[in-house]
N, C-alpha and C. Protein backbone atom coordinates (compact mmCIF):
# COMPACT_ATOMS: atom_id res chain seq x y z
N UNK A 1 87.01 120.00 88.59
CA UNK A 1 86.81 119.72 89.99
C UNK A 1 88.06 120.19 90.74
N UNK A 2 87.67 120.71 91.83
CA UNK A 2 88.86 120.97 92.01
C UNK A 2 88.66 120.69 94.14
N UNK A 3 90.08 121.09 94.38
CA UNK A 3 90.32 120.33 95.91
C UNK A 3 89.20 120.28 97.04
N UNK A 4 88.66 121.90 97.26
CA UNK A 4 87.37 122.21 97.74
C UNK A 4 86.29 120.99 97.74
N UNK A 5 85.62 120.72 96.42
CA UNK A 5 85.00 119.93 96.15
C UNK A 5 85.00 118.30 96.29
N UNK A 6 86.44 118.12 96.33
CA UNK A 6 86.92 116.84 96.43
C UNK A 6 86.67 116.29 98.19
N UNK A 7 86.90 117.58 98.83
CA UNK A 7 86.87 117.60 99.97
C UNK A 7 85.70 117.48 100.73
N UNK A 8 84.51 118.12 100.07
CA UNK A 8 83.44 117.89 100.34
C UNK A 8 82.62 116.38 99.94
N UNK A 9 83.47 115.57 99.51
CA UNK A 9 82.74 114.29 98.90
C UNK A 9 82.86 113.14 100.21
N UNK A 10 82.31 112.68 100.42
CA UNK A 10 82.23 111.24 101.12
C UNK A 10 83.38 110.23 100.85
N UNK A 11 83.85 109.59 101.51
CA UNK A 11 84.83 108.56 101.04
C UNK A 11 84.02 107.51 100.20
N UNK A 12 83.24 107.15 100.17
CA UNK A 12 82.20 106.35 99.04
C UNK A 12 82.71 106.97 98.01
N UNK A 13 82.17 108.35 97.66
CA UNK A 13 81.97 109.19 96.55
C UNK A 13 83.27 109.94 95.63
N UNK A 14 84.48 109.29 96.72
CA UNK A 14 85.95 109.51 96.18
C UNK A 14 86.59 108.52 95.71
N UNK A 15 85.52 106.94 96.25
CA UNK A 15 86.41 106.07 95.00
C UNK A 15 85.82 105.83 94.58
N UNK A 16 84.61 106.24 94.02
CA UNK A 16 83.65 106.25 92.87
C UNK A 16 84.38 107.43 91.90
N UNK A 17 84.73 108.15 92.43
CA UNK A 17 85.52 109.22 91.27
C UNK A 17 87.09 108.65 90.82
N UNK A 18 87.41 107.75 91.96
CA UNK A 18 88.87 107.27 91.47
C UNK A 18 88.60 106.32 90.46
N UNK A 19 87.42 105.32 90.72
CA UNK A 19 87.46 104.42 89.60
C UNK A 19 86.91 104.86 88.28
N UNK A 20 86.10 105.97 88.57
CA UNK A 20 85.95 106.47 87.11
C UNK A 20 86.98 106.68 86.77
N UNK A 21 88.14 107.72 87.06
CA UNK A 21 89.36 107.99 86.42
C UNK A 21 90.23 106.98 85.66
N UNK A 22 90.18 105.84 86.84
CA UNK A 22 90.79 104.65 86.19
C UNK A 22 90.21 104.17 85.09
N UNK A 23 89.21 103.90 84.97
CA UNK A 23 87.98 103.41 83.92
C UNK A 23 88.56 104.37 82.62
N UNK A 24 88.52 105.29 82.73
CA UNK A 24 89.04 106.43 81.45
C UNK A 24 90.01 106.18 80.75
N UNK A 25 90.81 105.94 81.81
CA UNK A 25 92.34 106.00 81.36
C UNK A 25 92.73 104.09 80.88
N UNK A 26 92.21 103.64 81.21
CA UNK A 26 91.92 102.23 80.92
C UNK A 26 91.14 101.93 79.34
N UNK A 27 89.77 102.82 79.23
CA UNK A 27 89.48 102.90 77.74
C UNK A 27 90.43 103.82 76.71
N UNK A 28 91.14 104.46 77.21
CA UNK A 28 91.90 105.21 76.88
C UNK A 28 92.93 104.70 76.01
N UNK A 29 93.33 103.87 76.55
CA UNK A 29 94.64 102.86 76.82
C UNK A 29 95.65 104.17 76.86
N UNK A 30 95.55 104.71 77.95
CA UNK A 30 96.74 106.08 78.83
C UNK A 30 97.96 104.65 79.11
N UNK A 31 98.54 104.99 78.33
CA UNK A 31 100.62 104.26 78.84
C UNK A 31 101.15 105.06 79.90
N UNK A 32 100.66 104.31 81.15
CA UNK A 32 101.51 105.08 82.42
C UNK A 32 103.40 104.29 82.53
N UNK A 33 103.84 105.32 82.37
CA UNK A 33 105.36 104.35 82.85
C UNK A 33 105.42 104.30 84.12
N UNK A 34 106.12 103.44 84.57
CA UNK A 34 106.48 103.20 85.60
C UNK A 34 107.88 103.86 86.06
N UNK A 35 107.66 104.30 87.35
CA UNK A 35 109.01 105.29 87.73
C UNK A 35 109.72 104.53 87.77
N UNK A 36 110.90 105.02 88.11
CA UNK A 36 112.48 104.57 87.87
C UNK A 36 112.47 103.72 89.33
N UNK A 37 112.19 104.31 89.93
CA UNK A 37 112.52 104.19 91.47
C UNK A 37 111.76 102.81 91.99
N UNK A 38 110.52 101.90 91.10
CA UNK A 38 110.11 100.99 90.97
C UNK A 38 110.77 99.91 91.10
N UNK A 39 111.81 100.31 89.97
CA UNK A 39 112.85 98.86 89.70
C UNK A 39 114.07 98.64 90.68
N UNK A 40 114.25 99.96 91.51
CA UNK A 40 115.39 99.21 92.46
C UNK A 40 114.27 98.70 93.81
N UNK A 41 113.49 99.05 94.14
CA UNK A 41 112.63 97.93 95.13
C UNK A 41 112.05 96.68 94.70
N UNK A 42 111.89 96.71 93.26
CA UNK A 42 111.69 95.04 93.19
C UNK A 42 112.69 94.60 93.17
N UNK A 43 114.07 95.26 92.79
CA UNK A 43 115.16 94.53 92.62
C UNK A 43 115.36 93.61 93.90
N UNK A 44 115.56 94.90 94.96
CA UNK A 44 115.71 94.74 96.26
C UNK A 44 115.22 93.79 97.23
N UNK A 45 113.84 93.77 96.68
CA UNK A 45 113.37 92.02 96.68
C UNK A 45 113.48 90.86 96.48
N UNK A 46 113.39 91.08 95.22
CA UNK A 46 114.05 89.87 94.85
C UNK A 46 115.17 89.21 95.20
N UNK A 47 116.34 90.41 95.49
CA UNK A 47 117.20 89.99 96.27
C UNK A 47 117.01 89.50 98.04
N UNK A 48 116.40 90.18 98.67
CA UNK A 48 115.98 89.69 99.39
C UNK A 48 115.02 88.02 99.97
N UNK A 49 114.58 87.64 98.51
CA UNK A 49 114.08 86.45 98.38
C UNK A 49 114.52 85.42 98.25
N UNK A 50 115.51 85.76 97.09
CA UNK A 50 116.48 84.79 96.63
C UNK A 50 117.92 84.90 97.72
N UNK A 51 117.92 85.39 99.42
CA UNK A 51 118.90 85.27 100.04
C UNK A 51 118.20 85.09 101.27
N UNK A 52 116.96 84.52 100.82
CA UNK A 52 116.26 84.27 102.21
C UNK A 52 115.68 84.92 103.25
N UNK A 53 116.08 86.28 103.28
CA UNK A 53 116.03 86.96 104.32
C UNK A 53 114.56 88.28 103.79
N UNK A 54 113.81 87.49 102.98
CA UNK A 54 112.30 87.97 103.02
C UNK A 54 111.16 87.73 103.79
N UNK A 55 110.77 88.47 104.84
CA UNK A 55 109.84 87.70 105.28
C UNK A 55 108.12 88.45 105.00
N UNK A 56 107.61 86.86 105.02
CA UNK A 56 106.05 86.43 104.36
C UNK A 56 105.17 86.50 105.55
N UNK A 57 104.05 87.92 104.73
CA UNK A 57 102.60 87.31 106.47
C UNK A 57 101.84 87.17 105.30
N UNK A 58 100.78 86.70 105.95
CA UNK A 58 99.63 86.56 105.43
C UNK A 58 98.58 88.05 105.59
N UNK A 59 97.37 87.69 104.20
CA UNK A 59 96.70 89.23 104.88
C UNK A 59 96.03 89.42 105.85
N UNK A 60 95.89 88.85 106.98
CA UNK A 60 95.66 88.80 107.97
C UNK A 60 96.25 89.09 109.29
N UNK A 61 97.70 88.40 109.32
CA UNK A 61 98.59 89.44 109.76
C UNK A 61 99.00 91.06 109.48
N UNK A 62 98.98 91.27 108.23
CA UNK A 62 98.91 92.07 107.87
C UNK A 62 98.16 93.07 108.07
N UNK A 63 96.87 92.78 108.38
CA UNK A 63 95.70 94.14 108.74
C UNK A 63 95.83 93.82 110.08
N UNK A 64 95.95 92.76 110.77
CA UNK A 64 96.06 92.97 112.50
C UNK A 64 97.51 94.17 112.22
N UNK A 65 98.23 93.95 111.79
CA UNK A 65 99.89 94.55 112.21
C UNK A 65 99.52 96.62 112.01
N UNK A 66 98.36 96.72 110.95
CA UNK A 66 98.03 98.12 110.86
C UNK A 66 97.17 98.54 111.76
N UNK A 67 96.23 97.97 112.49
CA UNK A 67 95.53 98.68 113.08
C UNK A 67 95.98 98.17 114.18
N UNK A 68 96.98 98.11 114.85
CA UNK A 68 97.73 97.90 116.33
C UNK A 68 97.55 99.45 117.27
């Protein structure tokens, strides 16, 4: 498959192809690592949590705050 084709699909019909992929790679058991660059933003959090200065919405705030 290639981009053309991908392009021609419906958004329905593109995460019907994403979850197949996932599904594969899931029976698969595919070992994705996790990038490097992962661990200094959770770090970064955590630090941020544990100094208070994290702040919490709900998902609700959250989808009002994207479609503003």
């Amino acid at each position: 498959m290639d981009m053309d084709e991908i392009k021609k699909m419906n958004a329905a019909e593109r995460l019907q192809a994403m979850e197949a992929l996932w599904d594969s790679m899931l029976q698969e058991n595919t070992k994705i690592d996790t990038p490097q660059w992962h661990d200094g933003i959770l770090a970064e959090r955590r630090r941020m949590i544990e100094s208070g200065r994290a702040k919490f919405v709900s998902l609700s705030e959250l989808k009002a705050s994207r479609y503003r």
